[in-house]
PDB file of N, CA and C in Angstrom:
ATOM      1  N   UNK A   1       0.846  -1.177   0.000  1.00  0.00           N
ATOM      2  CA  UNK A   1       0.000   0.000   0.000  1.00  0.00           C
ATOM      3  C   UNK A   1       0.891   1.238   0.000  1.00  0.00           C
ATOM      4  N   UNK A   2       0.316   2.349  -1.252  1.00  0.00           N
ATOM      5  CA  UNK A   2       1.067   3.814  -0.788  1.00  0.00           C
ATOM      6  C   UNK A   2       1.182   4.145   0.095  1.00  0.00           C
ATOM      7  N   UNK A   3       2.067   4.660   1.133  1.00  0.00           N
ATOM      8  CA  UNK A   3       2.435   5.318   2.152  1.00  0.00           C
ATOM      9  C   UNK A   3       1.486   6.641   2.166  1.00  0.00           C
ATOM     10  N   UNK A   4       1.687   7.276   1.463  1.00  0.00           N
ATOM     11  CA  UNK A   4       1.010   8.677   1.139  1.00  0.00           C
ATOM     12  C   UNK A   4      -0.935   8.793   1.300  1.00  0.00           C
ATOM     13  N   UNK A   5      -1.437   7.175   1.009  1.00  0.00           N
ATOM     14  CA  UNK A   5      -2.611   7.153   1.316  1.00  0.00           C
ATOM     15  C   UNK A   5      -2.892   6.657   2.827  1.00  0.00           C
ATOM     16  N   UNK A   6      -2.232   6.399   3.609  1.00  0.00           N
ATOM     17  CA  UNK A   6      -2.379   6.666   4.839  1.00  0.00           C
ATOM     18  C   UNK A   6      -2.166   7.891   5.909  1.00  0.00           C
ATOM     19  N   UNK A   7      -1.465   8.488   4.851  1.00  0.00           N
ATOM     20  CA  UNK A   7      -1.825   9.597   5.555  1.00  0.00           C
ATOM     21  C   UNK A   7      -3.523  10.769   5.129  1.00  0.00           C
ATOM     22  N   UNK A   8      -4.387   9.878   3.987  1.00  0.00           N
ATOM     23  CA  UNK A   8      -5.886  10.488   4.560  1.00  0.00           C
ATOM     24  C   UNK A   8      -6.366   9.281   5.043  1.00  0.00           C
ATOM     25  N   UNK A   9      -5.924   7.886   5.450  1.00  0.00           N
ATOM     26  CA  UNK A   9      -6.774   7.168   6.245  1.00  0.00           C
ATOM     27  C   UNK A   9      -7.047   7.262   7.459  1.00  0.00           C
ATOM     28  N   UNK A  10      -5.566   7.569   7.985  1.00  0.00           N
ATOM     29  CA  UNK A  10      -5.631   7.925   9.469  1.00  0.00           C
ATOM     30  C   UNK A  10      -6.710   8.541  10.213  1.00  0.00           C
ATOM     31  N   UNK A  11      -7.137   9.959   9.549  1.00  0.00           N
ATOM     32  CA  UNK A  11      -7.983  10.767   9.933  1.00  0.00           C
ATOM     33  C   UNK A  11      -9.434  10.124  10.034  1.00  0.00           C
ATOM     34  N   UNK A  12      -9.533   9.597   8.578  1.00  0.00           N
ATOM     35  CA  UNK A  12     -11.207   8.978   8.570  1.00  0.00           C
ATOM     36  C   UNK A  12     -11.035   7.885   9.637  1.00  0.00           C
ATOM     37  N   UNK A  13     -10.157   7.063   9.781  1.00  0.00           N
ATOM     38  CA  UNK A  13     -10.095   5.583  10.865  1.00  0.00           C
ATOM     39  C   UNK A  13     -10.488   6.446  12.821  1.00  0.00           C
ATOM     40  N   UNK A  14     -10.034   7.873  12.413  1.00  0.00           N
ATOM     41  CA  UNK A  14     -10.056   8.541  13.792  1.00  0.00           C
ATOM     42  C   UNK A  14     -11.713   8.725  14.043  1.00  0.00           C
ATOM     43  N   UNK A  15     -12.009   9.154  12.999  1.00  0.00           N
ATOM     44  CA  UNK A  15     -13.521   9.775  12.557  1.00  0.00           C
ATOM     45  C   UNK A  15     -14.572   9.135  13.277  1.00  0.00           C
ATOM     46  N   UNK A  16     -14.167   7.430  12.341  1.00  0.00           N
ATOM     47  CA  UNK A  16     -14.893   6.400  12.643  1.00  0.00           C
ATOM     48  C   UNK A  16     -14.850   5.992  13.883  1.00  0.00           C
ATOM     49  N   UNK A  17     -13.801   5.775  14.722  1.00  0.00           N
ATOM     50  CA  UNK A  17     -13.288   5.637  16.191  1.00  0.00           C
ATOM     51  C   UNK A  17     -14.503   6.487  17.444  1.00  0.00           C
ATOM     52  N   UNK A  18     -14.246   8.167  16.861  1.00  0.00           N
ATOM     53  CA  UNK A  18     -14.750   8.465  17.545  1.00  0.00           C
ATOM     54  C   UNK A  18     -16.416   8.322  17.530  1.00  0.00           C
ATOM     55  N   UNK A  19     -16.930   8.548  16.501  1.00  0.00           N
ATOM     56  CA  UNK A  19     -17.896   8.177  15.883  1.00  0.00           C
ATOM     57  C   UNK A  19     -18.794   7.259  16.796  1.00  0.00           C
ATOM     58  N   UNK A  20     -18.067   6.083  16.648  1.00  0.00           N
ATOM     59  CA  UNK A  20     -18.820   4.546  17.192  1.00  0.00           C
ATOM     60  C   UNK A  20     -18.770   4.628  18.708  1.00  0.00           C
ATOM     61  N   UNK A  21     -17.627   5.270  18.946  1.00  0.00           N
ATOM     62  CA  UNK A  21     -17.645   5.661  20.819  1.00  0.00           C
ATOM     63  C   UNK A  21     -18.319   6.467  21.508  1.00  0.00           C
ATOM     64  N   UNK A  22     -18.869   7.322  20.531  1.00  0.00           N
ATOM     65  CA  UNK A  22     -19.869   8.275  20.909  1.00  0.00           C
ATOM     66  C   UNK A  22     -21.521   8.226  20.807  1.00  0.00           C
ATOM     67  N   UNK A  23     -21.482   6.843  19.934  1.00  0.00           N
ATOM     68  CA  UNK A  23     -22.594   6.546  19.597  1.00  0.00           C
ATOM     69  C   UNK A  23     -23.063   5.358  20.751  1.00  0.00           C
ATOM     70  N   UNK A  24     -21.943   4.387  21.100  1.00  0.00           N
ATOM     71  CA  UNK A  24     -22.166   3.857  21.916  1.00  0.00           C
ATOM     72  C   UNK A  24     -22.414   4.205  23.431  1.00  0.00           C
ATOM     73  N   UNK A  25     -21.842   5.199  24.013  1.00  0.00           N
ATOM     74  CA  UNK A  25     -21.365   5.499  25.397  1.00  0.00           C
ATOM     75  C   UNK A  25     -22.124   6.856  25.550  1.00  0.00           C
ATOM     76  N   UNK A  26     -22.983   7.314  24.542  1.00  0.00           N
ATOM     77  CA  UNK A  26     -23.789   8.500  24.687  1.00  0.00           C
ATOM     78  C   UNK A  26     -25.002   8.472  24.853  1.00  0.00           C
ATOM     79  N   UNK A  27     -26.151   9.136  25.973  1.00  0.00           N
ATOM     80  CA  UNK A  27     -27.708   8.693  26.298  1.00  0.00           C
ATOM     81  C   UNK A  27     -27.969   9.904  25.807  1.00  0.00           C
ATOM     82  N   UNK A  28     -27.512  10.987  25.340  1.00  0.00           N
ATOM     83  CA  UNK A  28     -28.509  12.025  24.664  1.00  0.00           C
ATOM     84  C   UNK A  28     -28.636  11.862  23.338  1.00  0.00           C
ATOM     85  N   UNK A  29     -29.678  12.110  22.781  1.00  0.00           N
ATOM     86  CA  UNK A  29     -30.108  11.930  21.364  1.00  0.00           C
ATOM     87  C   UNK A  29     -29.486  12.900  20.366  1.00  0.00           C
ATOM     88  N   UNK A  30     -29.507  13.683  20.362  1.00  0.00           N
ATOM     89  CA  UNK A  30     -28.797  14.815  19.514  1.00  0.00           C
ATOM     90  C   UNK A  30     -26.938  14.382  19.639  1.00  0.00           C
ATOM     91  N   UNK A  31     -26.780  13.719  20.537  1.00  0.00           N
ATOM     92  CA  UNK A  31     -24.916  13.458  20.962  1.00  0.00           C
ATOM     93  C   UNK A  31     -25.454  12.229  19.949  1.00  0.00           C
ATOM     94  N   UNK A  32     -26.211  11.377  19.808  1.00  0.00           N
ATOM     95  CA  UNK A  32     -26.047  10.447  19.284  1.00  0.00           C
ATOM     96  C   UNK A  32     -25.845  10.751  17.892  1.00  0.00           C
ATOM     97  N   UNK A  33     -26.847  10.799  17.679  1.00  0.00           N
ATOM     98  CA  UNK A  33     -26.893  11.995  16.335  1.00  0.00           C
ATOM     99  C   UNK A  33     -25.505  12.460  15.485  1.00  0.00           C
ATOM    100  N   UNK A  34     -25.053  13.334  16.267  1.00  0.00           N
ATOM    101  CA  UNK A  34     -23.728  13.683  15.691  1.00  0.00           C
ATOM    102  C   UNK A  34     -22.789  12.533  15.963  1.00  0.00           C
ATOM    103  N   UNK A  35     -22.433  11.971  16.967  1.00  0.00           N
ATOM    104  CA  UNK A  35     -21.946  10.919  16.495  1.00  0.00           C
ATOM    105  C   UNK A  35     -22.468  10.100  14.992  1.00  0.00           C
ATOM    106  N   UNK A  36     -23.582   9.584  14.786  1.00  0.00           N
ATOM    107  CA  UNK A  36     -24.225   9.058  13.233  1.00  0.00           C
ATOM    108  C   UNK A  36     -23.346  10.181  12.182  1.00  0.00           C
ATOM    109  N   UNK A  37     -23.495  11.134  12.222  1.00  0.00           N
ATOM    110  CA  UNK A  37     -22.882  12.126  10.928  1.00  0.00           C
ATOM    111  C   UNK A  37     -21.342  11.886  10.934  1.00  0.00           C
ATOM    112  N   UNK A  38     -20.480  11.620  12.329  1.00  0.00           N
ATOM    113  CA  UNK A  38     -19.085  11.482  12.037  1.00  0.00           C
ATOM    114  C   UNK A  38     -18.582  10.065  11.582  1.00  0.00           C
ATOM    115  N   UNK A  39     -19.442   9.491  11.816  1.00  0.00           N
ATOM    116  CA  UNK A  39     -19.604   8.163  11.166  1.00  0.00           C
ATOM    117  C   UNK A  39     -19.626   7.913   9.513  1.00  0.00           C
ATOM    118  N   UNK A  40     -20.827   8.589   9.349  1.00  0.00           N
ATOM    119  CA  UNK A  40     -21.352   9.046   7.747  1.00  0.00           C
ATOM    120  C   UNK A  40     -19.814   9.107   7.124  1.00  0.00           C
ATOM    121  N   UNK A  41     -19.182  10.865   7.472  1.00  0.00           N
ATOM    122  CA  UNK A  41     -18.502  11.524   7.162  1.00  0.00           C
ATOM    123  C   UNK A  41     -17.093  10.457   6.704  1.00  0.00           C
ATOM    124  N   UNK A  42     -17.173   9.824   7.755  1.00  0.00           N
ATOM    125  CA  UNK A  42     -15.946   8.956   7.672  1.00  0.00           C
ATOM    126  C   UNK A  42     -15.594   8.200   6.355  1.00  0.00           C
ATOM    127  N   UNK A  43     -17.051   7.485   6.141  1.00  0.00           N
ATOM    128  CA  UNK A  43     -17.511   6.801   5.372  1.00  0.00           C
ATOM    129  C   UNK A  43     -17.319   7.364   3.491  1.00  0.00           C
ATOM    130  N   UNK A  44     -17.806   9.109   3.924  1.00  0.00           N
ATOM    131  CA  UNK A  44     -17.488  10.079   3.063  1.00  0.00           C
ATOM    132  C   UNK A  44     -15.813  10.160   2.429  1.00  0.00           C
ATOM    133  N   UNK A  45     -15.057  10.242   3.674  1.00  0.00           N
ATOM    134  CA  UNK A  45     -13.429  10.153   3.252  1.00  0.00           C
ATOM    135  C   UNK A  45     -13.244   9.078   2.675  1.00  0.00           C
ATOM    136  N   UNK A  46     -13.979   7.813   3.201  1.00  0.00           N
ATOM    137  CA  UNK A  46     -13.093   7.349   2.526  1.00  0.00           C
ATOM    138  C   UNK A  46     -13.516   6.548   0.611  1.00  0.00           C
ATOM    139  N   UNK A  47     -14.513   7.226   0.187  1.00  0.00           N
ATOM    140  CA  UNK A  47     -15.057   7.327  -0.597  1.00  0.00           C
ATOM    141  C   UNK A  47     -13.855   7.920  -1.504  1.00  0.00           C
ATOM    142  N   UNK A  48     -13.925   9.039  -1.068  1.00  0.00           N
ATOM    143  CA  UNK A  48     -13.199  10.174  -1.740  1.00  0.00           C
ATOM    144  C   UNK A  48     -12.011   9.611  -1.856  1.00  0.00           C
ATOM    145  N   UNK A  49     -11.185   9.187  -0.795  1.00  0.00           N
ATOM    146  CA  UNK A  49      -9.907   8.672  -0.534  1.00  0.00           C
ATOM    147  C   UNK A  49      -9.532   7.470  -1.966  1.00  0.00           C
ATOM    148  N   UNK A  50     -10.398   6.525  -1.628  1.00  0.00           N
ATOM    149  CA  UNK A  50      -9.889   5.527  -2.573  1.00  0.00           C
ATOM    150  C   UNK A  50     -10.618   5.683  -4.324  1.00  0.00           C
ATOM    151  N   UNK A  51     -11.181   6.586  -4.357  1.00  0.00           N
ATOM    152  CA  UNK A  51     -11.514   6.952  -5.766  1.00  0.00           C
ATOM    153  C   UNK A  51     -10.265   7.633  -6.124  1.00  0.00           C
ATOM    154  N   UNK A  52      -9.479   8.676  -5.747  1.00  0.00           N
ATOM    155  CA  UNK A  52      -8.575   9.271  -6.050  1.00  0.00           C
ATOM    156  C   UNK A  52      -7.269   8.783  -5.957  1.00  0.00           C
ATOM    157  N   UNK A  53      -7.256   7.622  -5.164  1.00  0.00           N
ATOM    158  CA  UNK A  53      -6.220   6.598  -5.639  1.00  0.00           C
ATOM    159  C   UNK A  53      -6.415   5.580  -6.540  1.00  0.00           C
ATOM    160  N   UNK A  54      -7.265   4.831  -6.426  1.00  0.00           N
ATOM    161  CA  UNK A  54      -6.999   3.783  -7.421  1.00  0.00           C
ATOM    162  C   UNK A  54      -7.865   4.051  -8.666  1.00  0.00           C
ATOM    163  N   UNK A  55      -8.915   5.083  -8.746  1.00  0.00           N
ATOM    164  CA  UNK A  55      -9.208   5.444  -9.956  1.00  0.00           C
ATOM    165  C   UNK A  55      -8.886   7.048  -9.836  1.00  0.00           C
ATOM    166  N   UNK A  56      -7.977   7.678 -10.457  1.00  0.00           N
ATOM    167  CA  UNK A  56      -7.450   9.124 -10.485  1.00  0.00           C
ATOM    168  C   UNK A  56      -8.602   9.550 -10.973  1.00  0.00           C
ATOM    169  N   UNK A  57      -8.531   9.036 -12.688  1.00  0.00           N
ATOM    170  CA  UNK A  57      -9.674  10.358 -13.702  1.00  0.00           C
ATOM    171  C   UNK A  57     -11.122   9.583 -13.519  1.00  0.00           C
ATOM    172  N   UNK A  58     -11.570   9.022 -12.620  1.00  0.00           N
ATOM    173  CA  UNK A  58     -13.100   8.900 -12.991  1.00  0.00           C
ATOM    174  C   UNK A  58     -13.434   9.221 -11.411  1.00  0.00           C
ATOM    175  N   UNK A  59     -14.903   9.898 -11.137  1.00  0.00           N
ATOM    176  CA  UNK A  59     -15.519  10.360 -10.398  1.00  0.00           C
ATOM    177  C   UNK A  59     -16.691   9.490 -10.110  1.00  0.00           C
ATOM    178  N   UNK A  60     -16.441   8.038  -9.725  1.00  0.00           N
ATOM    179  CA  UNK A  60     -17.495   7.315  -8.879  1.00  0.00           C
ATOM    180  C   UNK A  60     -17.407   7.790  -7.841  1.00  0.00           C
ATOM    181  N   UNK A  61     -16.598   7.702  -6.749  1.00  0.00           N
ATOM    182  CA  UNK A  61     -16.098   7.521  -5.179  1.00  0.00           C
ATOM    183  C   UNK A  61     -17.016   9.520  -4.959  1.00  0.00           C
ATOM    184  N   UNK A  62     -16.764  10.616  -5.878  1.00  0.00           N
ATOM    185  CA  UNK A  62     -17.422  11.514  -5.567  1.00  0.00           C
ATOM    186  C   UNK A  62     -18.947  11.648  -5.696  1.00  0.00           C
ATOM    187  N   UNK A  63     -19.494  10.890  -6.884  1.00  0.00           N
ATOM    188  CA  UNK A  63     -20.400  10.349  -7.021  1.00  0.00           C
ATOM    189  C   UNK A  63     -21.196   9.865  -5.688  1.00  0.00           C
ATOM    190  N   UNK A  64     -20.613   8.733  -5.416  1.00  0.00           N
ATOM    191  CA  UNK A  64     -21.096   8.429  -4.429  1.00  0.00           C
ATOM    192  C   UNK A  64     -21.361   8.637  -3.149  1.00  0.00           C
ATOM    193  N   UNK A  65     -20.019   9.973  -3.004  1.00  0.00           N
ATOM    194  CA  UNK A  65     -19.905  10.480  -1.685  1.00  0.00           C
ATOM    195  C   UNK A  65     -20.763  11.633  -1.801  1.00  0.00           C
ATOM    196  N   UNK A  66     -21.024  12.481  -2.671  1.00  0.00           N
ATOM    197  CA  UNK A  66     -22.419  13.490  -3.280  1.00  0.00           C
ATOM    198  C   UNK A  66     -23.730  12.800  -2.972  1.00  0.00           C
ATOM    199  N   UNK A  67     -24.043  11.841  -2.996  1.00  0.00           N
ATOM    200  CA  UNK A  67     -25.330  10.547  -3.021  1.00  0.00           C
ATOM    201  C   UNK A  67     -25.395  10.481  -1.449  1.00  0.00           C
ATOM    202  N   UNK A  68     -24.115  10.351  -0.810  1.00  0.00           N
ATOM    203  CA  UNK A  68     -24.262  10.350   0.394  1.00  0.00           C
ATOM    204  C   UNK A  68     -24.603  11.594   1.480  1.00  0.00           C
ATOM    205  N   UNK A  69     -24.063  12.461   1.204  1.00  0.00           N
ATOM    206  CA  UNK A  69     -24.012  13.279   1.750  1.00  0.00           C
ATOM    207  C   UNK A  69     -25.822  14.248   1.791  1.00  0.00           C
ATOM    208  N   UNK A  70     -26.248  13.864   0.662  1.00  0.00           N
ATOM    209  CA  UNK A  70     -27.673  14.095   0.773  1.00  0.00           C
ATOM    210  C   UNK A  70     -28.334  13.358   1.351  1.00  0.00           C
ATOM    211  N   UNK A  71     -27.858  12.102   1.580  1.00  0.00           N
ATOM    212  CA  UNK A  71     -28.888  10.932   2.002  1.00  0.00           C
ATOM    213  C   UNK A  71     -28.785  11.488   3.816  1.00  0.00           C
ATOM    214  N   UNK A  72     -27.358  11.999   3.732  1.00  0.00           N
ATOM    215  CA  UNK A  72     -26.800  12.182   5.350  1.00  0.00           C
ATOM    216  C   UNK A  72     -28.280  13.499   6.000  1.00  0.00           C
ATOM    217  N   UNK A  73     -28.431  14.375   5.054  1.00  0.00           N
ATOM    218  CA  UNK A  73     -28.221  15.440   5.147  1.00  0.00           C
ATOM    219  C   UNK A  73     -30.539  15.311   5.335  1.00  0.00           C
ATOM    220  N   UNK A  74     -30.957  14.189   4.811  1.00  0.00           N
ATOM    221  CA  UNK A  74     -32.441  13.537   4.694  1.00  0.00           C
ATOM    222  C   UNK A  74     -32.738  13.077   6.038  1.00  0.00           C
ATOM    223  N   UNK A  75     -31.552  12.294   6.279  1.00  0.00           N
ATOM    224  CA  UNK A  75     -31.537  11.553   7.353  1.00  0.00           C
ATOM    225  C   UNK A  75     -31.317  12.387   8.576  1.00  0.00           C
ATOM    226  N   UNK A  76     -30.926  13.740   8.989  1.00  0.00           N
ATOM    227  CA  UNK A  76     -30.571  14.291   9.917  1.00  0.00           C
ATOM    228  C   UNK A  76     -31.772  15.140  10.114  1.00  0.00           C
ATOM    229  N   UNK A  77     -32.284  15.743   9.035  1.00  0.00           N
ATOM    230  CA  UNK A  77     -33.673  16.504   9.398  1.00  0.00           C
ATOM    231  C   UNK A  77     -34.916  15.767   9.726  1.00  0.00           C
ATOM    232  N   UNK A  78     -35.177  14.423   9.290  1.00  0.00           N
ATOM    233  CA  UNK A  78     -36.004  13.871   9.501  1.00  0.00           C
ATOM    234  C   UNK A  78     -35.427  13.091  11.294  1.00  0.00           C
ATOM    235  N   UNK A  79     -34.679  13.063  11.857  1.00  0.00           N
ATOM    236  CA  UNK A  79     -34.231  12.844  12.852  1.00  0.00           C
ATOM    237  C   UNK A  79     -34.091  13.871  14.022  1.00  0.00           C
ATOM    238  N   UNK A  80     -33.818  14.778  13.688  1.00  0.00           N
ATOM    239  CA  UNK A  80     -34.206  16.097  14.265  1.00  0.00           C
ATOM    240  C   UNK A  80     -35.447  16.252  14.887  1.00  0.00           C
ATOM    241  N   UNK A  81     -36.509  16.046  13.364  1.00  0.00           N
ATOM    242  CA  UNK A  81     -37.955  16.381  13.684  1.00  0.00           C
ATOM    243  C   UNK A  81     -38.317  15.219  14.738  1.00  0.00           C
ATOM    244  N   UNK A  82     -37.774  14.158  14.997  1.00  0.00           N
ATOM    245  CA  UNK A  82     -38.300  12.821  16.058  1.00  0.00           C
ATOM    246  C   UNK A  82     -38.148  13.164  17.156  1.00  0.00           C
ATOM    247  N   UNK A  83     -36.884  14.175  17.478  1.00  0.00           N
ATOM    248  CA  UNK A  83     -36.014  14.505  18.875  1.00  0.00           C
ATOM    249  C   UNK A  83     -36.947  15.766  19.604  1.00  0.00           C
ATOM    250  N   UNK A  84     -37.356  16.295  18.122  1.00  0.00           N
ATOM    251  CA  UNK A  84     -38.199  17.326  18.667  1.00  0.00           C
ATOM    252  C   UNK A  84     -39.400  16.977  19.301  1.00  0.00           C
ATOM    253  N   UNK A  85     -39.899  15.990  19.059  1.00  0.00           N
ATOM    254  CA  UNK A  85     -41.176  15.241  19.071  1.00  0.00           C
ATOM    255  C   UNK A  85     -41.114  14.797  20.704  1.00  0.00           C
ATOM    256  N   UNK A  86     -40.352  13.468  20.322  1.00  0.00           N
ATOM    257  CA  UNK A  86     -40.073  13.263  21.568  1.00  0.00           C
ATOM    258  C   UNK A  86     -39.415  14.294  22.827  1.00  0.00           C
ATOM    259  N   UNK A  87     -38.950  15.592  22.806  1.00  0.00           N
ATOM    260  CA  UNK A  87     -38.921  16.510  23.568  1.00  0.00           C
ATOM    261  C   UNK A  87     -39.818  17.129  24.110  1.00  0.00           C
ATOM    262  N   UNK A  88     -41.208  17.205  23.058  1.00  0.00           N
ATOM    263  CA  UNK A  88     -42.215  18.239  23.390  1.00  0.00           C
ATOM    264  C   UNK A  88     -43.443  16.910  24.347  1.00  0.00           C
ATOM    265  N   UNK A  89     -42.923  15.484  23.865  1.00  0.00           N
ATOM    266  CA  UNK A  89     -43.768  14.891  24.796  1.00  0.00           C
ATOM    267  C   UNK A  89     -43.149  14.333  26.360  1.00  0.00           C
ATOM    268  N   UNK A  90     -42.083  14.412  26.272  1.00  0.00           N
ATOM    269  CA  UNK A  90     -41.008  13.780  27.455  1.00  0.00           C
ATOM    270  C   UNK A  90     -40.393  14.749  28.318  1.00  0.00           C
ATOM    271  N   UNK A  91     -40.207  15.946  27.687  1.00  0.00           N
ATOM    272  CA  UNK A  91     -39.105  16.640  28.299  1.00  0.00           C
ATOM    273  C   UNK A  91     -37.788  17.250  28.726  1.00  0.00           C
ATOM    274  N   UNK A  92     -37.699  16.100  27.882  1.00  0.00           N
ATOM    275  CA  UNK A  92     -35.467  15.914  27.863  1.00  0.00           C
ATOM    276  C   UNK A  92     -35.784  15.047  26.870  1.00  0.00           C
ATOM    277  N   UNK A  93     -34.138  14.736  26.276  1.00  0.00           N
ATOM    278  CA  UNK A  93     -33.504  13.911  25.088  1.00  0.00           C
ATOM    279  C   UNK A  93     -32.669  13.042  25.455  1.00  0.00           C
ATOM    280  N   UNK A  94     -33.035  12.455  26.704  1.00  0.00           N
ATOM    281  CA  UNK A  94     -32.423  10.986  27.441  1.00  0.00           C
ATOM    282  C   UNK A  94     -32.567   9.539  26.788  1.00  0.00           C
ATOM    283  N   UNK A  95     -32.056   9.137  26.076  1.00  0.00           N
ATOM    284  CA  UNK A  95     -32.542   8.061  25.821  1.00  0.00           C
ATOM    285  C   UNK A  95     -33.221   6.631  26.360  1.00  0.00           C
ATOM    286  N   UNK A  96     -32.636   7.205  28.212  1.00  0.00           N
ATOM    287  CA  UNK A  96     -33.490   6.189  28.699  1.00  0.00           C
ATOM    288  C   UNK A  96     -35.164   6.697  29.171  1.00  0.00           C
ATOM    289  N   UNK A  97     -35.007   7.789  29.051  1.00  0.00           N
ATOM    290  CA  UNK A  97     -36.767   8.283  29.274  1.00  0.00           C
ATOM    291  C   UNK A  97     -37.381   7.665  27.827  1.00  0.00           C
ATOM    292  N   UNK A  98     -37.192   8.006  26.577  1.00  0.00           N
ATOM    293  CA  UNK A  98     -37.172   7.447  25.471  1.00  0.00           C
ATOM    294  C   UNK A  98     -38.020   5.958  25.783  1.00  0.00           C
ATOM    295  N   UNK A  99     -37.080   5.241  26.333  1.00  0.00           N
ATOM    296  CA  UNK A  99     -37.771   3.815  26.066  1.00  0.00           C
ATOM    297  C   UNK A  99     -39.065   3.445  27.308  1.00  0.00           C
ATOM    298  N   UNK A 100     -39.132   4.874  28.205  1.00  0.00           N
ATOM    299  CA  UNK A 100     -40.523   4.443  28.805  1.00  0.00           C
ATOM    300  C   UNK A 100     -41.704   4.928  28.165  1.00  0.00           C
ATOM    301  N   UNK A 101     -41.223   5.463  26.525  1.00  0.00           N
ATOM    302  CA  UNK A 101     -43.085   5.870  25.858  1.00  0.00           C
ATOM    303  C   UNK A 101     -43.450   4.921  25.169  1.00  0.00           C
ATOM    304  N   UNK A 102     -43.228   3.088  25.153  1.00  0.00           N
ATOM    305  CA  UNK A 102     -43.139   2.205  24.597  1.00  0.00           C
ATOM    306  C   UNK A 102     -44.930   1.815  24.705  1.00  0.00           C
ATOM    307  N   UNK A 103     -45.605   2.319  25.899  1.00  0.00           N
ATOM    308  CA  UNK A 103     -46.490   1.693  25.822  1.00  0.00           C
ATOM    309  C   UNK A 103     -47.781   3.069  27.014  1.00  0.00           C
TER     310      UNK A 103
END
């Protein structure tokens, strides 16, 4: 492997790191949340990353990371509007209050 392409993996492998640790070890919804987008994002680099290495002149990997980034961007407002929801009926954005509107 190029040497030179680890130096943009590093960053996205950090991305993802923090990402999943924040998603795991976090009870507020909106923390979760952004954790999901640094995740995405990661996902984004490395899109970008390996299109521009192993295919220089063609633009799938941006393609796809454009595709994503809207899908990111669908997915965050419509997630938003749930947090809001569940705020205006609960009170807070705890995720363990969350699982007592089950019934």
């Amino acid at each position: 492997m190029d040497l030179s392409i680890l130096w943009y993996l590093v960053p996205s492998v950090l991305m993802f790191v923090c990402g999943v640790f924040g998603f795991v070890t976090r009870k507020n919804l909106i923390a979760i949340l952004i954790s999901l987008e640094l995740i995405l994002n990661s996902a984004d680099l490395n899109f970008v990353i390996f299109n521009r290495f192993l295919f220089p002149g063609q633009m799938e990997g941006m393609i796809f990371t454009l595709f994503s980034i809207a899908l990111a961007a669908a997915e965050t407002a419509i997630a938003i509007a749930i947090i809001i929801n569940i705020y205006r009926k609960i009170g807070n954005t705890d995720i363990r209050e969350v699982t007592k509107m089950r019934f």
